[in-house]
C-alpha atoms as a PDB file:
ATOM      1  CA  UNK A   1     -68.058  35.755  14.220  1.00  0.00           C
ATOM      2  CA  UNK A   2     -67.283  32.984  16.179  1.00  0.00           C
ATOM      3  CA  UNK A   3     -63.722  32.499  17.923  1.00  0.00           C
ATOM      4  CA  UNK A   4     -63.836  28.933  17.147  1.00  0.00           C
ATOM      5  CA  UNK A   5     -64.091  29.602  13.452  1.00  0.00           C
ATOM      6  CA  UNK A   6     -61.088  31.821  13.045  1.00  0.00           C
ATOM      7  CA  UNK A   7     -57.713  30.581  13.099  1.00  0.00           C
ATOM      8  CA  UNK A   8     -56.054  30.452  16.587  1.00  0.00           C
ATOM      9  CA  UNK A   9     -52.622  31.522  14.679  1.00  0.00           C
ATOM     10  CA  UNK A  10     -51.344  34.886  13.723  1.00  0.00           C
ATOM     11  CA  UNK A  11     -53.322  37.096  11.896  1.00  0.00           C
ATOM     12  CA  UNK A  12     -52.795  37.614   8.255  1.00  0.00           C
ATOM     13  CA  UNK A  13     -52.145  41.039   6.477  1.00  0.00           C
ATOM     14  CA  UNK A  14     -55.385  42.394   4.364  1.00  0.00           C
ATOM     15  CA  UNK A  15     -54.863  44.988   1.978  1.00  0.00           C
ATOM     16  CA  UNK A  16     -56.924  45.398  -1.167  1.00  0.00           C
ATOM     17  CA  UNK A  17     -56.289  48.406  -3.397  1.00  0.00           C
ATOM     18  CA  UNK A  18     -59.361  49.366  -5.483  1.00  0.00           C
ATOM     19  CA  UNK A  19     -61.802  46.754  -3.915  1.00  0.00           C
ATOM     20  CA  UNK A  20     -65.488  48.001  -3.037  1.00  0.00           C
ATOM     21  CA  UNK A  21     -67.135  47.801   0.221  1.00  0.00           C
ATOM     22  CA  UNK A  22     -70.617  46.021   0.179  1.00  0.00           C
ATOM     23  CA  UNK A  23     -72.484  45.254   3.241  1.00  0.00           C
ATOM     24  CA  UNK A  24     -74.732  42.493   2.996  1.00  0.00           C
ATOM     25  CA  UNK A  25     -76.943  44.491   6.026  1.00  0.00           C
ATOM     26  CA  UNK A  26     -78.131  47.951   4.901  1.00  0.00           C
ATOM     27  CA  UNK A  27     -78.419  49.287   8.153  1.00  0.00           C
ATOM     28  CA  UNK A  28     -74.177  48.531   8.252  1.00  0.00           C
ATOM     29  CA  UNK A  29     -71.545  51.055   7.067  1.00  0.00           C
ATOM     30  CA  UNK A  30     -68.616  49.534   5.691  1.00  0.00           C
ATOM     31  CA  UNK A  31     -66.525  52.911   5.241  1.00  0.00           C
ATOM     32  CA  UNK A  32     -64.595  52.226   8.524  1.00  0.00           C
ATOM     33  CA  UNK A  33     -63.868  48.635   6.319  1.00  0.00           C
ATOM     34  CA  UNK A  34     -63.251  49.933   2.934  1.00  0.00           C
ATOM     35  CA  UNK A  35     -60.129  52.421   4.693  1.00  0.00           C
ATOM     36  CA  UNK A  36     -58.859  49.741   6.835  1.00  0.00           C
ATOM     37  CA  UNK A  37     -58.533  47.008   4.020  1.00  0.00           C
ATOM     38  CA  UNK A  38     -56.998  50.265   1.422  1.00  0.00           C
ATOM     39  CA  UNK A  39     -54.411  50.947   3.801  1.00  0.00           C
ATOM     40  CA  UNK A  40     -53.968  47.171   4.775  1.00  0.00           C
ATOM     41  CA  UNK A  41     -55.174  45.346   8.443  1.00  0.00           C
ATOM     42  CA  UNK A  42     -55.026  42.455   9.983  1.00  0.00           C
ATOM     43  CA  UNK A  43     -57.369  39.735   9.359  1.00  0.00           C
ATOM     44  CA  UNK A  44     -58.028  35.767  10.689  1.00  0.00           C
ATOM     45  CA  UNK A  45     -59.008  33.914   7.822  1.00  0.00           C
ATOM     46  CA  UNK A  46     -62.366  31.429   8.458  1.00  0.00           C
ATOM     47  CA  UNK A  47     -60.869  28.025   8.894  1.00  0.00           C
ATOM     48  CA  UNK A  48     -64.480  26.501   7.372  1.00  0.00           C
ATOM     49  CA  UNK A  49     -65.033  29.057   4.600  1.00  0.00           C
ATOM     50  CA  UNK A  50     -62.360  30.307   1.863  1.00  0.00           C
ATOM     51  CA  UNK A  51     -61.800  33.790   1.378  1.00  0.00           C
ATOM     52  CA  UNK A  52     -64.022  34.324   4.390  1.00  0.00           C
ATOM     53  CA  UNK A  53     -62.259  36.381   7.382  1.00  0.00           C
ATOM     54  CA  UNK A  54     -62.655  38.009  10.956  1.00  0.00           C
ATOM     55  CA  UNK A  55     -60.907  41.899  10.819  1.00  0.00           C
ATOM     56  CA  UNK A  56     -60.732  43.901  14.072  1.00  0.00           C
ATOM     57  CA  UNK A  57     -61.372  47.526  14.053  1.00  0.00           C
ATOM     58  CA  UNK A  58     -61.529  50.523  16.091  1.00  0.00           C
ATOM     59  CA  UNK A  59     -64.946  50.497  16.645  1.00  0.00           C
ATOM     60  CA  UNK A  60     -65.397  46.246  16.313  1.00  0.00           C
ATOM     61  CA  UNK A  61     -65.074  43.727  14.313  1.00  0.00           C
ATOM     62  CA  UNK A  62     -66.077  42.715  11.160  1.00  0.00           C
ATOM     63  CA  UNK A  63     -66.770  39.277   9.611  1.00  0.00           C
ATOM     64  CA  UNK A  64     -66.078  39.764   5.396  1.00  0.00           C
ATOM     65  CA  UNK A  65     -66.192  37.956   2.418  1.00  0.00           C
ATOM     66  CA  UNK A  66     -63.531  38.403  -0.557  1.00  0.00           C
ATOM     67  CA  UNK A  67     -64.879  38.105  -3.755  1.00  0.00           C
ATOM     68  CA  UNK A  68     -61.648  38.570  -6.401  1.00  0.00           C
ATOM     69  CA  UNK A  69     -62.764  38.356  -9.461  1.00  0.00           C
ATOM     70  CA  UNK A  70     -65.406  41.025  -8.706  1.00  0.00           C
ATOM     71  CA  UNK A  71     -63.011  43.184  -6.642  1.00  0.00           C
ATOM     72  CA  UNK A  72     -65.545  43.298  -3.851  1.00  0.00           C
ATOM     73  CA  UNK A  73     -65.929  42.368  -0.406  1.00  0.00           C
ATOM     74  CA  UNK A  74     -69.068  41.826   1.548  1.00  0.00           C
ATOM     75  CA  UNK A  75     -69.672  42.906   5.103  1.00  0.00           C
ATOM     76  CA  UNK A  76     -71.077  39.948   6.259  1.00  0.00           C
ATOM     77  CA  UNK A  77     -71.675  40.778  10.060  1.00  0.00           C
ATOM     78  CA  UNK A  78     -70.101  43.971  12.527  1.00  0.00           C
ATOM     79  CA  UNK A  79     -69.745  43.370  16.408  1.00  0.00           C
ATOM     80  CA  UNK A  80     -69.330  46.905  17.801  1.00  0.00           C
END
């Protein structure tokens, strides 16, 4: 989760309805995640990697990947 990887810009607006939570680390939780992106959150997309982004959360932040066709995203790394 490196500053220099996000975009410096305003944040975009995240919201996946019926998409699944799957951290890559099984010592992560992604629940926190998986309610934020429901209800919708803000997230800097990864300049260097599509569908790749940097959400902030109440506890940290989260670096995830968006898989669409498998209605998924992948907790990639948490900062808390």
């Amino acid at each position: 989760m490196n500053a220099g990887l996000t975009v410096a810009c305003d944040a975009i607006w995240l919201q996946l309805q019926n998409y699944r939570v799957i951290p890559l680390n099984e010592r992560l939780d992604g629940s926190e995640l998986e309610q934020a992106i429901q209800r919708g959150t803000p997230a800097r997309p990864d300049l260097r990697r599509n569908d790749f982004y940097d959400v902030e959360l109440g506890g940290g932040r989260a670096y995830v990947h968006v898989h669409h066709d498998l209605q998924t995203v992948y907790l990639v790394a948490y900062l808390g």
